[in-house]
C-alpha atoms as a PDB file:
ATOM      1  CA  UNK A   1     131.406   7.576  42.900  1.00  0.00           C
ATOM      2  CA  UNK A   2     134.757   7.555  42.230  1.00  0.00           C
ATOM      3  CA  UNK A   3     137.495  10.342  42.609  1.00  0.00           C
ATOM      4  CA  UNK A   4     138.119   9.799  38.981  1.00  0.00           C
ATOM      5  CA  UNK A   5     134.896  10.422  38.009  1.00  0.00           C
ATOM      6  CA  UNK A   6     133.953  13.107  40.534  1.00  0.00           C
ATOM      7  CA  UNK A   7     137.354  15.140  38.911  1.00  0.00           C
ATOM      8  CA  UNK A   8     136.346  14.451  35.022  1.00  0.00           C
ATOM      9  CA  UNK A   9     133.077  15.460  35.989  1.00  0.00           C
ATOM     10  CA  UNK A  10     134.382  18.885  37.736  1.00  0.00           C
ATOM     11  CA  UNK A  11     136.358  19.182  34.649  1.00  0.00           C
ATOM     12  CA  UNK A  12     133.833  18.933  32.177  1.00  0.00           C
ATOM     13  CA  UNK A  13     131.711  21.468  33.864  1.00  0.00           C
ATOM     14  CA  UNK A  14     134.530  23.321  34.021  1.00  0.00           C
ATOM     15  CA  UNK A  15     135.049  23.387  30.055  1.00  0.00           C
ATOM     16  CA  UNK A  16     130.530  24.138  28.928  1.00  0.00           C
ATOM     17  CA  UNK A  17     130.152  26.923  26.489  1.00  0.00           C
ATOM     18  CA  UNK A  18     127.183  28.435  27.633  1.00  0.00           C
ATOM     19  CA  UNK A  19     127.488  31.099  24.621  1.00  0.00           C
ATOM     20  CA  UNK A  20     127.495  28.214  22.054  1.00  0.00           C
ATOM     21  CA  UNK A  21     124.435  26.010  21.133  1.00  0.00           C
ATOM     22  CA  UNK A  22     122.362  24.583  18.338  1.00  0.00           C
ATOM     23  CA  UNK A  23     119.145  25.407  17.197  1.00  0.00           C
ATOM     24  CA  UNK A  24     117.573  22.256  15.328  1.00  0.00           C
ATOM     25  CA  UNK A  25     114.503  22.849  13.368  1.00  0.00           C
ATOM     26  CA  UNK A  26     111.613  20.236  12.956  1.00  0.00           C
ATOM     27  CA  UNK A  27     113.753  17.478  12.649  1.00  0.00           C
ATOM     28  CA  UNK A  28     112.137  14.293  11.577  1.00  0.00           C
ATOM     29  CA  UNK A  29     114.146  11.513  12.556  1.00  0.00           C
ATOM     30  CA  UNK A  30     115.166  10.639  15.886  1.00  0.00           C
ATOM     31  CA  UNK A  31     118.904   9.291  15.087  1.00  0.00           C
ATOM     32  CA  UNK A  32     119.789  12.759  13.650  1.00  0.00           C
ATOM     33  CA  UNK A  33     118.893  14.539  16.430  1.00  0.00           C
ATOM     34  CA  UNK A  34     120.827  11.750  18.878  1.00  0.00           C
ATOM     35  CA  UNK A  35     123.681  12.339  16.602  1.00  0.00           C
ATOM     36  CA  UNK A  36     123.393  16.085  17.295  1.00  0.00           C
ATOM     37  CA  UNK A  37     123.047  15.759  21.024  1.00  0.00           C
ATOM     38  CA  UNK A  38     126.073  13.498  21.226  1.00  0.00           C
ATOM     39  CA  UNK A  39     128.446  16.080  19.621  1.00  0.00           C
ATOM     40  CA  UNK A  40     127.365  19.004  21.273  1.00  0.00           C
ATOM     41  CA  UNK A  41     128.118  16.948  24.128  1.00  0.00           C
ATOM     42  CA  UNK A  42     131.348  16.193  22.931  1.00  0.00           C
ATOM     43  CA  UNK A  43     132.411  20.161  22.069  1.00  0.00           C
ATOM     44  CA  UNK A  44     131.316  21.390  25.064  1.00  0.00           C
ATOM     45  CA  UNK A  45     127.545  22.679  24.692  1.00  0.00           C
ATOM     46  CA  UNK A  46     125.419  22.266  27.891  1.00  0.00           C
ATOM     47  CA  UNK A  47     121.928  23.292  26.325  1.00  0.00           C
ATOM     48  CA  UNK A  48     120.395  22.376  22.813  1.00  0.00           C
ATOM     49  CA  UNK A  49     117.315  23.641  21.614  1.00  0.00           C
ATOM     50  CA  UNK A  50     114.774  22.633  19.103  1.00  0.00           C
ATOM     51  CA  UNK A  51     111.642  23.087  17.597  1.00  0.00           C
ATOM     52  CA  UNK A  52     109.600  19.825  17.520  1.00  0.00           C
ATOM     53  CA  UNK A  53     108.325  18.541  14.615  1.00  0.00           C
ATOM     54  CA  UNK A  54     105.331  16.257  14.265  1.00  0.00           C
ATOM     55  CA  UNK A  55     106.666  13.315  15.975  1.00  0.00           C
ATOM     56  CA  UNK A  56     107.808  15.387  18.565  1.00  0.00           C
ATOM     57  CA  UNK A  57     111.356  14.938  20.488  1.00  0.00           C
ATOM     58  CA  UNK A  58     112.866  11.404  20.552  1.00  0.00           C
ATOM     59  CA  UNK A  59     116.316  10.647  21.553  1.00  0.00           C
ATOM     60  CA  UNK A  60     117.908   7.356  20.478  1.00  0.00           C
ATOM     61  CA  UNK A  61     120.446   6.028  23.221  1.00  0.00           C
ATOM     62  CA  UNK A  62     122.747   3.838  20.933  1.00  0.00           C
ATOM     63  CA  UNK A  63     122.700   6.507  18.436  1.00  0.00           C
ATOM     64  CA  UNK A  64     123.395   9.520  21.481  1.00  0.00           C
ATOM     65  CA  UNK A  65     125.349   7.278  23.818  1.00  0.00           C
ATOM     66  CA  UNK A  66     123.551   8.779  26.494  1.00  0.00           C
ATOM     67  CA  UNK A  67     124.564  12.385  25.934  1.00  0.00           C
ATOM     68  CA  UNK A  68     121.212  13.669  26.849  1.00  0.00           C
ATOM     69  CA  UNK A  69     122.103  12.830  30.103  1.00  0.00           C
ATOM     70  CA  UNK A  70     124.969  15.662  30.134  1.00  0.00           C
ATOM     71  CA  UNK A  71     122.829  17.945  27.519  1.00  0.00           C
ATOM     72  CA  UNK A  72     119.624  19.683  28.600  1.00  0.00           C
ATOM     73  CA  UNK A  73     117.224  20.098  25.560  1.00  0.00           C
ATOM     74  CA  UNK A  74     114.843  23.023  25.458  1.00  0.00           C
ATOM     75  CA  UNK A  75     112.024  22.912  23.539  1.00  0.00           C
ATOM     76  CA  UNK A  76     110.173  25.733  21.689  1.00  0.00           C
ATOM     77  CA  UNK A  77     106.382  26.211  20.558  1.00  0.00           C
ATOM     78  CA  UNK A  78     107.585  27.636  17.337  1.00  0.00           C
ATOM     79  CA  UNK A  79     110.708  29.086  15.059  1.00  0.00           C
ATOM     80  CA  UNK A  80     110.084  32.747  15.969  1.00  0.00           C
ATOM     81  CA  UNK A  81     109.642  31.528  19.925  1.00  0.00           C
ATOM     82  CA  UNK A  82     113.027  30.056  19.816  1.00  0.00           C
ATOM     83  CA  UNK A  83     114.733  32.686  17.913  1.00  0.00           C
ATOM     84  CA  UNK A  84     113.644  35.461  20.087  1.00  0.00           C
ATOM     85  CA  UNK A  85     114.583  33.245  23.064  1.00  0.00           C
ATOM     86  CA  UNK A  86     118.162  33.593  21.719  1.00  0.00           C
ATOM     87  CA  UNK A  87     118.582  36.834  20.414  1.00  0.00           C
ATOM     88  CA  UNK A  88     117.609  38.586  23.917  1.00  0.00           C
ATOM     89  CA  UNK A  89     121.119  36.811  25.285  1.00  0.00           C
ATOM     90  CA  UNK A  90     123.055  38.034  22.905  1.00  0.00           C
ATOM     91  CA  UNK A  91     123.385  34.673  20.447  1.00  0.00           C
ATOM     92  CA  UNK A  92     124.195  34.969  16.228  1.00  0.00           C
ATOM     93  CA  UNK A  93     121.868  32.523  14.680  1.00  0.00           C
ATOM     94  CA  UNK A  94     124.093  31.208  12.066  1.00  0.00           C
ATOM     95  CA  UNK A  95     121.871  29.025   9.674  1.00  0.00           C
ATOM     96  CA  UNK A  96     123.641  25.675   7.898  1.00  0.00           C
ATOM     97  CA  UNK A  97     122.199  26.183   4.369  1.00  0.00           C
ATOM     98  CA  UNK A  98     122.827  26.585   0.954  1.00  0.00           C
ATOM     99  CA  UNK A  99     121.937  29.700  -0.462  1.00  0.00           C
ATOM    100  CA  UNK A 100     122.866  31.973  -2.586  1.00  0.00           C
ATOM    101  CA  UNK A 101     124.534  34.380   0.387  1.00  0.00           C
ATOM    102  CA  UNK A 102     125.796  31.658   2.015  1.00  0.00           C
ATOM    103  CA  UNK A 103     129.887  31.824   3.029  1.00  0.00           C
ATOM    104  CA  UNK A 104     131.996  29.080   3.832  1.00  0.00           C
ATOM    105  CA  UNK A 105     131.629  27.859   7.459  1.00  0.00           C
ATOM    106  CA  UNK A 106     135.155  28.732   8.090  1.00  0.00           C
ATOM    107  CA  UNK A 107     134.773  31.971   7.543  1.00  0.00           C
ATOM    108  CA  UNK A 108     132.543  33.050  10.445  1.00  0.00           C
ATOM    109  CA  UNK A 109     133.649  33.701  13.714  1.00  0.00           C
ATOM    110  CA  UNK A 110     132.345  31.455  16.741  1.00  0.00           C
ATOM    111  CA  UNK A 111     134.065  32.683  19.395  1.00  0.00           C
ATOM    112  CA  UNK A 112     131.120  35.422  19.919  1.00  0.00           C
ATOM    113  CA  UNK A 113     127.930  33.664  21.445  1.00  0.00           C
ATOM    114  CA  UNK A 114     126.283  31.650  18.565  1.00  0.00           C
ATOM    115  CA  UNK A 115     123.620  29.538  17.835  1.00  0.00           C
ATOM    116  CA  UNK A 116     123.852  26.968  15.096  1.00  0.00           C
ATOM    117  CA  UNK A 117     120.563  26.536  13.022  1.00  0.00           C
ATOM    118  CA  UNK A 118     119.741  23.284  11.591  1.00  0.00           C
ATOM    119  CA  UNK A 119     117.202  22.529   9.341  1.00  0.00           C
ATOM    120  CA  UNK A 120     115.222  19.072   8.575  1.00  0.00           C
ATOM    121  CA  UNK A 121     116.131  16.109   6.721  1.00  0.00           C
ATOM    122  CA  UNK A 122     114.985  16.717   3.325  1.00  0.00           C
ATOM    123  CA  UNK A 123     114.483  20.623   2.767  1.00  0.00           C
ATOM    124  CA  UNK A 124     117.242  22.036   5.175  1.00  0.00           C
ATOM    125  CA  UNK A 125     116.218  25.363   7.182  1.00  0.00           C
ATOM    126  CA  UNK A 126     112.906  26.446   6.325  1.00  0.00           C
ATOM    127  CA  UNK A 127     112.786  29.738   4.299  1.00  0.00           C
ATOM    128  CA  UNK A 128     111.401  31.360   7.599  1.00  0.00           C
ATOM    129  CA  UNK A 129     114.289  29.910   9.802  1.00  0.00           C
ATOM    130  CA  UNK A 130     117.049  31.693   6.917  1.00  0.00           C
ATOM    131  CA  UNK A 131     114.892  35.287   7.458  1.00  0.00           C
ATOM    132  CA  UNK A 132     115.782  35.246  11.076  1.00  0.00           C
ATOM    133  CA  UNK A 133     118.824  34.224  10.892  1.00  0.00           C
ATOM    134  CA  UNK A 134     121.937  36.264  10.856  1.00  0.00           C
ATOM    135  CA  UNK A 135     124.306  34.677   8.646  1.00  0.00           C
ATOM    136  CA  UNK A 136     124.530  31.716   6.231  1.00  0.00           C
ATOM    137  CA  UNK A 137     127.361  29.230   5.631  1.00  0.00           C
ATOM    138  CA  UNK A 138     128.001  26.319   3.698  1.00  0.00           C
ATOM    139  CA  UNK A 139     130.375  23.487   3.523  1.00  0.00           C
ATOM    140  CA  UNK A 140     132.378  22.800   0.276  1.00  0.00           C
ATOM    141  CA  UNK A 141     131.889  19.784  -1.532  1.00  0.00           C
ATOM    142  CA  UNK A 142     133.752  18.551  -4.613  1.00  0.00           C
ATOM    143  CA  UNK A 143     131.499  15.230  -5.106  1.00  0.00           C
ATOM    144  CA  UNK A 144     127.578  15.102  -7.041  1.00  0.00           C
ATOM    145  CA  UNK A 145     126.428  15.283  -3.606  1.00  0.00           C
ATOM    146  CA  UNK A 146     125.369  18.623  -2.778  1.00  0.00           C
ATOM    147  CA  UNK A 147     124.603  17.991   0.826  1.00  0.00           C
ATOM    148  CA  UNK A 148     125.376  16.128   3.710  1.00  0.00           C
ATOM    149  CA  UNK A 149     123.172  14.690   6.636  1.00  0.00           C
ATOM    150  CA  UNK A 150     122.213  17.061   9.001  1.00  0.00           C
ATOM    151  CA  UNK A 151     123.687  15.669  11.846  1.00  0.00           C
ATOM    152  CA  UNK A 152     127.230  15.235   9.770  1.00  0.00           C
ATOM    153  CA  UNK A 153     126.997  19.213   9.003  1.00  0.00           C
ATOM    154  CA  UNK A 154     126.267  20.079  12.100  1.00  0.00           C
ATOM    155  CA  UNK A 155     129.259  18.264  13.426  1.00  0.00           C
ATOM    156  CA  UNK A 156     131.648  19.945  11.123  1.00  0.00           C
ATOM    157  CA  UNK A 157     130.748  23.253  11.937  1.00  0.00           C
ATOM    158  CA  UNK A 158     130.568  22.919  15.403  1.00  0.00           C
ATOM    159  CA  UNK A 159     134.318  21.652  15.309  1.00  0.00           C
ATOM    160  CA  UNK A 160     134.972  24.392  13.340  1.00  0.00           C
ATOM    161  CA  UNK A 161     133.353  26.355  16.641  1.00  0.00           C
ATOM    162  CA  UNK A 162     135.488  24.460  19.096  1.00  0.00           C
ATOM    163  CA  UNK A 163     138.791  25.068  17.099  1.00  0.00           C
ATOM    164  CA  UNK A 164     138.291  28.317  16.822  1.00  0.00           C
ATOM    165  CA  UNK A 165     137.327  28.884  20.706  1.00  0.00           C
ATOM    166  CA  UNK A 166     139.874  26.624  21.714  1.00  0.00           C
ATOM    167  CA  UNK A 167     142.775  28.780  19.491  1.00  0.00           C
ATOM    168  CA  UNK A 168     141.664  32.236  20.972  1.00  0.00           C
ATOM    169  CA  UNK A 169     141.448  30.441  25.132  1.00  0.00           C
ATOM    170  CA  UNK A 170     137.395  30.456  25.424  1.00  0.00           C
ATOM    171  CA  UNK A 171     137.479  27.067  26.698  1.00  0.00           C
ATOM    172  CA  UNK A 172     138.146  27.214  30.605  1.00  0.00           C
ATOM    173  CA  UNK A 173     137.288  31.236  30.349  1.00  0.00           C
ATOM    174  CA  UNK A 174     133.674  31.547  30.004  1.00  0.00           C
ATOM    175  CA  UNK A 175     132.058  30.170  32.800  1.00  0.00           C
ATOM    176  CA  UNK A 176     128.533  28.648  33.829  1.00  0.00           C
ATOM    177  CA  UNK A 177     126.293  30.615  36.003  1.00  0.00           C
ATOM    178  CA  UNK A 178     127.624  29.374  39.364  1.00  0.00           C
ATOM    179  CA  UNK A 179     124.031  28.409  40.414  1.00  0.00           C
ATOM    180  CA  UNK A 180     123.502  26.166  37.278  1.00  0.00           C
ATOM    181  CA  UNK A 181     126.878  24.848  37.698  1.00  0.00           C
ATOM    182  CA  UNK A 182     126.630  23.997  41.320  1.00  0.00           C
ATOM    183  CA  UNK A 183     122.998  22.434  40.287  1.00  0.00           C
ATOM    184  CA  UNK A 184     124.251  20.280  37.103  1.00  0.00           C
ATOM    185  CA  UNK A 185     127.156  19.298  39.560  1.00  0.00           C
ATOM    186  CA  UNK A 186     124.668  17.539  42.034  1.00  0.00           C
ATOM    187  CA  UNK A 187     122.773  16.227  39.658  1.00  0.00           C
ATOM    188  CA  UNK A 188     125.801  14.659  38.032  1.00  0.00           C
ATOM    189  CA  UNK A 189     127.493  13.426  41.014  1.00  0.00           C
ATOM    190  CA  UNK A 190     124.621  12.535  43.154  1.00  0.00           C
ATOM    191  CA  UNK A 191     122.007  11.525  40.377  1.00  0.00           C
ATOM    192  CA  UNK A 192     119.641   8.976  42.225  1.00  0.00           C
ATOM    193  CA  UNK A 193     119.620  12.109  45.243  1.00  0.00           C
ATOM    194  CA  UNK A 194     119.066  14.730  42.776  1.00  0.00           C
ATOM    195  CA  UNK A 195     115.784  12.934  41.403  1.00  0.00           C
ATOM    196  CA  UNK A 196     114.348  12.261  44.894  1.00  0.00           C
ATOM    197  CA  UNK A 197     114.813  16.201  46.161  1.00  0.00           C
ATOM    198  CA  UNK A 198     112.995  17.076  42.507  1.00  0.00           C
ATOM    199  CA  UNK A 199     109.904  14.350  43.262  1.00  0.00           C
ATOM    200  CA  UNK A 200     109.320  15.406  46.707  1.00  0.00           C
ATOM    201  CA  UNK A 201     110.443  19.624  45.697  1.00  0.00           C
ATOM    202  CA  UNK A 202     113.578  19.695  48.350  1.00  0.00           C
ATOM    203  CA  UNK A 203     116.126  22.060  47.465  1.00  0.00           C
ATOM    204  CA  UNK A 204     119.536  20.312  46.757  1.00  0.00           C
ATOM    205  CA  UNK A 205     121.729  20.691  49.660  1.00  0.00           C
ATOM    206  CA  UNK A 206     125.163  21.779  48.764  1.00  0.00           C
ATOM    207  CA  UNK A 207     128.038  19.646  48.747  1.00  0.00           C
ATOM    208  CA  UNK A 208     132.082  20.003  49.252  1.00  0.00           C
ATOM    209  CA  UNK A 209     134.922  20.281  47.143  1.00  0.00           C
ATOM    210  CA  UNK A 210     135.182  16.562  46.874  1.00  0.00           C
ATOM    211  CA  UNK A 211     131.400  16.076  45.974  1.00  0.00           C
ATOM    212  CA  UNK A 212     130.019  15.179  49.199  1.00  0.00           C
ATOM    213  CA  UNK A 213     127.208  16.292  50.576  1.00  0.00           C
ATOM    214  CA  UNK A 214     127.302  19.279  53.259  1.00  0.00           C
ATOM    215  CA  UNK A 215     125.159  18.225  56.730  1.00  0.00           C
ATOM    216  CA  UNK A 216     122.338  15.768  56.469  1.00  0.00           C
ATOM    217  CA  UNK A 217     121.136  13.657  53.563  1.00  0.00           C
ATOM    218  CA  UNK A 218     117.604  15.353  52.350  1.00  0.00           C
ATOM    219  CA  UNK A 219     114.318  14.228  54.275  1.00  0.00           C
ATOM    220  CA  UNK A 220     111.176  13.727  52.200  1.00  0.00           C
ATOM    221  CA  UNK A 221     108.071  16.551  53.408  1.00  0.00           C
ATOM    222  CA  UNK A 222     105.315  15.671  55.844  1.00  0.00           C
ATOM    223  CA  UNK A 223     102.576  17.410  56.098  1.00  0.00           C
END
């Protein structure tokens, strides 16, 4: 690996909003979801979560550019699973819907820890998903068009997110837990290495400032 990419790498990690996230709800088709992956990539998230729908979770690599290889996703059972998963660290759940209590996206404040909540294709968030959910924004639209696709919505607000974290210093401030920090590191830098110490259950071995590893290279068990 190259210094370059060793640095931009440290950087990056150096920049992940662990307080910031999307929730996507039974999304049906794999490209949206890509999409979503790719700019939560892009704004800093290191952890997506979603609720599978019947297909499952697919990720398309021309649509996510290989994102998914810089954003874990966590899936959920169900709705109420993944809402109580957030709500016990301290996330918003701030649903992208139109309703009738729905504000403008501008107007809510993502520099606390938030969860975006994104509905599927056709309907939007489920009436369920909009019960558990803390707040409700919209984005204004001055065409026949009353929505957008998801993945497009999602965007904007999550830009929204970044400007407004970026404007009040969040970026560079809030830090990952230094254990999943040091992990992700390793298994950015030393990817190949990092999947043979997870086949054979070897603990990563640490490495030095400029990404090298500390002592021997891992051995696989015996016995």
């Amino acid at each position: 690996m190259t210094e370059r990419r060793r640095r931009l790498i440290d950087s990056v990690l150096g920049l992940r909003q662990p307080d910031l996230t999307v929730l996507a709800e039974r999304l049906h088709k794999p490209r949206n979801f890509s999409a979503i992956v790719r700019t939560c990539d892009a704004v800093g998230i290191d952890e997506v979560h979603a609720v599978p729908g019947e297909d499952g979770l697919e990720i398309h690599w021309n649509t996510s550019q290989g994102a998914e290889k810089w954003v874990r996703v966590r899936p959920h059972d169900s709705l109420a699973a993944a809402c109580e998963y957030l709500r016990r660290r301290g996330f918003q759940l701030v649903a992208a819907h139109l309703s009738g209590d729905a504000v403008d996206y501008r107007e809510v404040d993502y520099t606390v820890p938030t969860a975006l909540l994104v509905g599927t294709e056709l309907f939007g968030v489920s009436e369920k998903a909009l019960a558990l959910s803390d707040r409700r924004v919209m984005i204004p639209m001055k065409g026949m068009t009353q929505s957008l696709n998801v993945s497009v919505a999602c965007a904007i607000v999550l830009y929204e997110a970044m400007r407004q974290r970026e404007a009040a210093g969040v970026y560079g401030s809030r830090q990952l837990d230094p254990d999943v920090r040091e992990r992700l590191r390793f298994e950015w830098v030393h990817p190949a290495l990092a999947q043979y110490c997870r086949e054979r259950g070897i603990a990563y071995p640490p490495l030095d400032a400029d990404g090298e590893v500390i002592g021997p290279l891992p051995r696989g068990r015996t016995g």
